[in-house]
PDB file of N, CA and C in Angstrom:
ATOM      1  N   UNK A   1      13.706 -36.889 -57.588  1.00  0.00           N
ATOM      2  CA  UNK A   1      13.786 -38.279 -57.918  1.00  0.00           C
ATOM      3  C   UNK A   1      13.318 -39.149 -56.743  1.00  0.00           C
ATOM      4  N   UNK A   2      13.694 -38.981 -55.558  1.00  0.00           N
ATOM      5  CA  UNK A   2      13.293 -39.671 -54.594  1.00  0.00           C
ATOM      6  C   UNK A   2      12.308 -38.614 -53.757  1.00  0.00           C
ATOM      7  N   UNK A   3      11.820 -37.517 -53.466  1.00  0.00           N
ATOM      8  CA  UNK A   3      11.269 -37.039 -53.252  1.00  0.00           C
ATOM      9  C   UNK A   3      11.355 -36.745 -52.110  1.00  0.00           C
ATOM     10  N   UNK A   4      12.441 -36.052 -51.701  1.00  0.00           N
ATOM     11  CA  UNK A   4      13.002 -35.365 -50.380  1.00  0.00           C
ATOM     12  C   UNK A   4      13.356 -34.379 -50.402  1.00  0.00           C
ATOM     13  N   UNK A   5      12.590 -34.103 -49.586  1.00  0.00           N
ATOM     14  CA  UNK A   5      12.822 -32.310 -49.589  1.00  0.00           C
ATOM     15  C   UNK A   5      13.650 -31.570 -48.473  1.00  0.00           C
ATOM     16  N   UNK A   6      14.324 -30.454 -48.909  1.00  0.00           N
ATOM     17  CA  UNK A   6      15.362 -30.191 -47.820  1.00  0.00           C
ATOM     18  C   UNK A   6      14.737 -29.330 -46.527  1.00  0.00           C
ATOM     19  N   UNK A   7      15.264 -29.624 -45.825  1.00  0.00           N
ATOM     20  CA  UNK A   7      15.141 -29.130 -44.417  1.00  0.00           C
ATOM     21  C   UNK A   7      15.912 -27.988 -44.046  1.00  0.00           C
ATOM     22  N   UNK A   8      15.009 -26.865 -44.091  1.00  0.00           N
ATOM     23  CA  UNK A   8      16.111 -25.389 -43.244  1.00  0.00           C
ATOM     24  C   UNK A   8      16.417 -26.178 -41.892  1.00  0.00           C
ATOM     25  N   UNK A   9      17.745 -25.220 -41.759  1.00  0.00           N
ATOM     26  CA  UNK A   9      18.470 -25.603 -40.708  1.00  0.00           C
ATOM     27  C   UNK A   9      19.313 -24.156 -40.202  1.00  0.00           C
ATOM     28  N   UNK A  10      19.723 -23.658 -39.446  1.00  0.00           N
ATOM     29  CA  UNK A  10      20.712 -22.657 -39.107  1.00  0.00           C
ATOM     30  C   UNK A  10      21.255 -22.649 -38.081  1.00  0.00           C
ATOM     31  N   UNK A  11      22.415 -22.266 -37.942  1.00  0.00           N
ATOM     32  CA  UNK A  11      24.025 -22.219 -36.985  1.00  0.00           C
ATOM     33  C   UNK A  11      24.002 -21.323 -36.480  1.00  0.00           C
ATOM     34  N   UNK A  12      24.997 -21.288 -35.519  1.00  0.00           N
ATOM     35  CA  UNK A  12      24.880 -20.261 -34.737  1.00  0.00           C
ATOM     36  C   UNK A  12      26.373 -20.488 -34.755  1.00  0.00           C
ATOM     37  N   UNK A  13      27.820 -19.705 -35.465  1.00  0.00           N
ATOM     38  CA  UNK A  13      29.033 -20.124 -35.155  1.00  0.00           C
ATOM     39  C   UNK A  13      29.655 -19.076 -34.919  1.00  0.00           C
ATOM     40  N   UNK A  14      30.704 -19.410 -33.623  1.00  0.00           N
ATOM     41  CA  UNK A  14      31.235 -18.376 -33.235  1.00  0.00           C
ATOM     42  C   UNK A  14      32.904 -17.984 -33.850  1.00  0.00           C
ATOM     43  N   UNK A  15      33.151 -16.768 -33.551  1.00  0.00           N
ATOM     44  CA  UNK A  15      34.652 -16.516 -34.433  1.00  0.00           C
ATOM     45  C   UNK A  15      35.738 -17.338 -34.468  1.00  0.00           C
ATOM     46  N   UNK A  16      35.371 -18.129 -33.915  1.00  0.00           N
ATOM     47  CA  UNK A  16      36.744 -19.587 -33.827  1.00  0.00           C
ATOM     48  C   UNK A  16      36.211 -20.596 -34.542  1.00  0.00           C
ATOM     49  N   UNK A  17      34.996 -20.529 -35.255  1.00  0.00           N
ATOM     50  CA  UNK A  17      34.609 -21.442 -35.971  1.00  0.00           C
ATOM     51  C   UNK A  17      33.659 -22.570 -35.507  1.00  0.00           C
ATOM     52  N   UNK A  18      33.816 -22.434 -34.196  1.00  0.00           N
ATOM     53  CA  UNK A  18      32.607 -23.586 -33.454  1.00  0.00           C
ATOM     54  C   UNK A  18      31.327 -23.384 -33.354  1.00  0.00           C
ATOM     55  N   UNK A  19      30.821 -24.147 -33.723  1.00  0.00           N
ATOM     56  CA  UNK A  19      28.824 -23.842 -33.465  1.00  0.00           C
ATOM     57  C   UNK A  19      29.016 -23.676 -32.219  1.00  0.00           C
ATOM     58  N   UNK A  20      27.756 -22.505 -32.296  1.00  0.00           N
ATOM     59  CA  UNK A  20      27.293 -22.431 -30.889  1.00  0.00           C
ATOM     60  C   UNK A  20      25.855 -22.689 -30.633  1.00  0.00           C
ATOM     61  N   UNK A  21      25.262 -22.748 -31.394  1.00  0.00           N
ATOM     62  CA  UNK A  21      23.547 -23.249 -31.664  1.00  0.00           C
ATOM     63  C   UNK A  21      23.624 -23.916 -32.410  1.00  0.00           C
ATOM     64  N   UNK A  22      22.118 -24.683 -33.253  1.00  0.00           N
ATOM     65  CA  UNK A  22      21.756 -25.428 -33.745  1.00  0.00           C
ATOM     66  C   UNK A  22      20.405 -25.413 -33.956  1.00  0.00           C
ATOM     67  N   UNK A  23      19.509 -24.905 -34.878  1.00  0.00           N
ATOM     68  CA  UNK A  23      18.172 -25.054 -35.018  1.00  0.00           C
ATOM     69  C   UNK A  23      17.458 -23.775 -34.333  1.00  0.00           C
ATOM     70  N   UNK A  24      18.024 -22.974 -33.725  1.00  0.00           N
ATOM     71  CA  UNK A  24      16.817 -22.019 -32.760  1.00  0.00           C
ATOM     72  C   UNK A  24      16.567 -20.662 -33.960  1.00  0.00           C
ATOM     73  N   UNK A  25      15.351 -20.892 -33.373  1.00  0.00           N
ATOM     74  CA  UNK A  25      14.513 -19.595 -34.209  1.00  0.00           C
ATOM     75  C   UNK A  25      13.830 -18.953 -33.152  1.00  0.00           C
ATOM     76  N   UNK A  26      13.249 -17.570 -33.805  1.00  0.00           N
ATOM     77  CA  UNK A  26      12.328 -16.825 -32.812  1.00  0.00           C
ATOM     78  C   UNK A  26      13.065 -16.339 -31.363  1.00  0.00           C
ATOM     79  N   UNK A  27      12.542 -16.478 -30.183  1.00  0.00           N
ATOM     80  CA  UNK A  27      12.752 -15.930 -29.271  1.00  0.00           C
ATOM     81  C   UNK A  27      14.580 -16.483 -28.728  1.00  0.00           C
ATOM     82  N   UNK A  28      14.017 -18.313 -28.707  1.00  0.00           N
ATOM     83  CA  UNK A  28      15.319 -18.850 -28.646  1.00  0.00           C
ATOM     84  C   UNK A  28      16.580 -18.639 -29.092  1.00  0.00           C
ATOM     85  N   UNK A  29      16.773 -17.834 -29.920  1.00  0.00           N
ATOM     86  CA  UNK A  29      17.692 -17.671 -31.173  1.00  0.00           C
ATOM     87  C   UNK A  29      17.558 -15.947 -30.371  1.00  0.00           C
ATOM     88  N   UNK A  30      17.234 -15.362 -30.246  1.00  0.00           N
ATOM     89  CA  UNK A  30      17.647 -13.983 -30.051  1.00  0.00           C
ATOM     90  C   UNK A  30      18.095 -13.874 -28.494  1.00  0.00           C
ATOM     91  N   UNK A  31      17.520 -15.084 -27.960  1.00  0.00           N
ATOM     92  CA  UNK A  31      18.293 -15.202 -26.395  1.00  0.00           C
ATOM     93  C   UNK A  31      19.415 -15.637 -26.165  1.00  0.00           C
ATOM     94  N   UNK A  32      20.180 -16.655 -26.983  1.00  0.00           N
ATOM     95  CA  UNK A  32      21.240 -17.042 -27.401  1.00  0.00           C
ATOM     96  C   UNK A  32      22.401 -16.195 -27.841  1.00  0.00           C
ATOM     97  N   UNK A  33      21.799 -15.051 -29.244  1.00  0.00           N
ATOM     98  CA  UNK A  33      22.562 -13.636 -29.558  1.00  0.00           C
ATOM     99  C   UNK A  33      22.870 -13.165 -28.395  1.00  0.00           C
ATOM    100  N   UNK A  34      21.851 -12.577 -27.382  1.00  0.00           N
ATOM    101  CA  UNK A  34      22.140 -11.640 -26.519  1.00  0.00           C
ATOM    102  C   UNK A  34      23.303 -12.510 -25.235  1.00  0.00           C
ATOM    103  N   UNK A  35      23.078 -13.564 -25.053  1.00  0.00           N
ATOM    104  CA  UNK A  35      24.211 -14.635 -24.120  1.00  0.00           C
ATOM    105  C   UNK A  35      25.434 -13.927 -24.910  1.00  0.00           C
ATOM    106  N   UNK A  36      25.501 -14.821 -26.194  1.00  0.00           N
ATOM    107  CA  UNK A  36      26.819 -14.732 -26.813  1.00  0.00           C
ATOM    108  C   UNK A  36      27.830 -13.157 -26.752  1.00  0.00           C
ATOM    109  N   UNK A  37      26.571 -12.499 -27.096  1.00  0.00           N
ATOM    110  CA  UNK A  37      27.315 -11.071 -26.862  1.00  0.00           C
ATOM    111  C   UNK A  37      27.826 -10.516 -26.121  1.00  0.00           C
ATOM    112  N   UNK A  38      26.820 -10.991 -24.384  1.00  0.00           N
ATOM    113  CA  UNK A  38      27.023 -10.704 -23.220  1.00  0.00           C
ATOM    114  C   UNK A  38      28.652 -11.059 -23.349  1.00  0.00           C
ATOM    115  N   UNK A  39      28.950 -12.076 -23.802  1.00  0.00           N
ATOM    116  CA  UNK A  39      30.289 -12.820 -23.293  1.00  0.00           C
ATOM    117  C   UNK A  39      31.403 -11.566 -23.639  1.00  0.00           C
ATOM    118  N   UNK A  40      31.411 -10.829 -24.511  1.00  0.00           N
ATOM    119  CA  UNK A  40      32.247 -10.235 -25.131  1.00  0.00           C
ATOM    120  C   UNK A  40      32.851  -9.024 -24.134  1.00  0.00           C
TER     121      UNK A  40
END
Protein backbone atom coordinates (compact mmCIF):
# COMPACT_ATOMS: atom_id res chain seq x y z
CA UNK A 1 0.00 0.00 0.00
CA UNK A 2 2.58 2.45 0.75
CA UNK A 3 5.34 0.74 -0.75
CA UNK A 4 7.91 -0.16 1.83
CA UNK A 5 9.75 -2.72 1.85
CA UNK A 6 11.25 -4.51 4.79
CA UNK A 7 14.69 -4.37 5.75
CA UNK A 8 16.74 -7.62 6.96
CA UNK A 9 18.14 -6.96 10.06
CA UNK A 10 19.89 -9.53 12.64
CA UNK A 11 20.85 -9.75 16.47
CA UNK A 12 23.25 -10.98 18.00
CA UNK A 13 21.61 -11.87 21.74
CA UNK A 14 23.22 -13.21 24.42
CA UNK A 15 21.74 -15.85 27.14
CA UNK A 16 20.51 -13.10 29.40
CA UNK A 17 18.64 -11.74 26.71
CA UNK A 18 20.73 -8.62 25.78
CA UNK A 19 21.83 -7.82 22.24
CA UNK A 20 25.09 -8.07 21.68
CA UNK A 21 25.31 -6.99 17.92
CA UNK A 22 23.27 -5.36 15.58
CA UNK A 23 23.43 -5.58 11.77
CA UNK A 24 26.93 -7.47 11.20
CA UNK A 25 27.26 -9.86 8.47
CA UNK A 26 30.17 -11.66 6.83
CA UNK A 27 33.46 -11.41 8.45
CA UNK A 28 32.15 -8.87 11.15
CA UNK A 29 29.59 -11.15 12.45
CA UNK A 30 31.91 -14.22 12.70
CA UNK A 31 34.48 -12.00 14.62
CA UNK A 32 32.00 -11.05 17.08
CA UNK A 33 30.90 -15.13 17.46
CA UNK A 34 34.42 -15.94 18.07
CA UNK A 35 34.79 -12.68 20.94
CA UNK A 36 31.56 -13.86 22.44
CA UNK A 37 32.67 -17.37 22.78
CA UNK A 38 36.09 -16.48 23.78
CA UNK A 39 34.23 -15.03 26.87
CA UNK A 40 32.92 -18.33 27.98
Amino acid sequence: MYGVQPIPDGFLIGPDGKILARGLRGKDLEDKLIEVLAQK
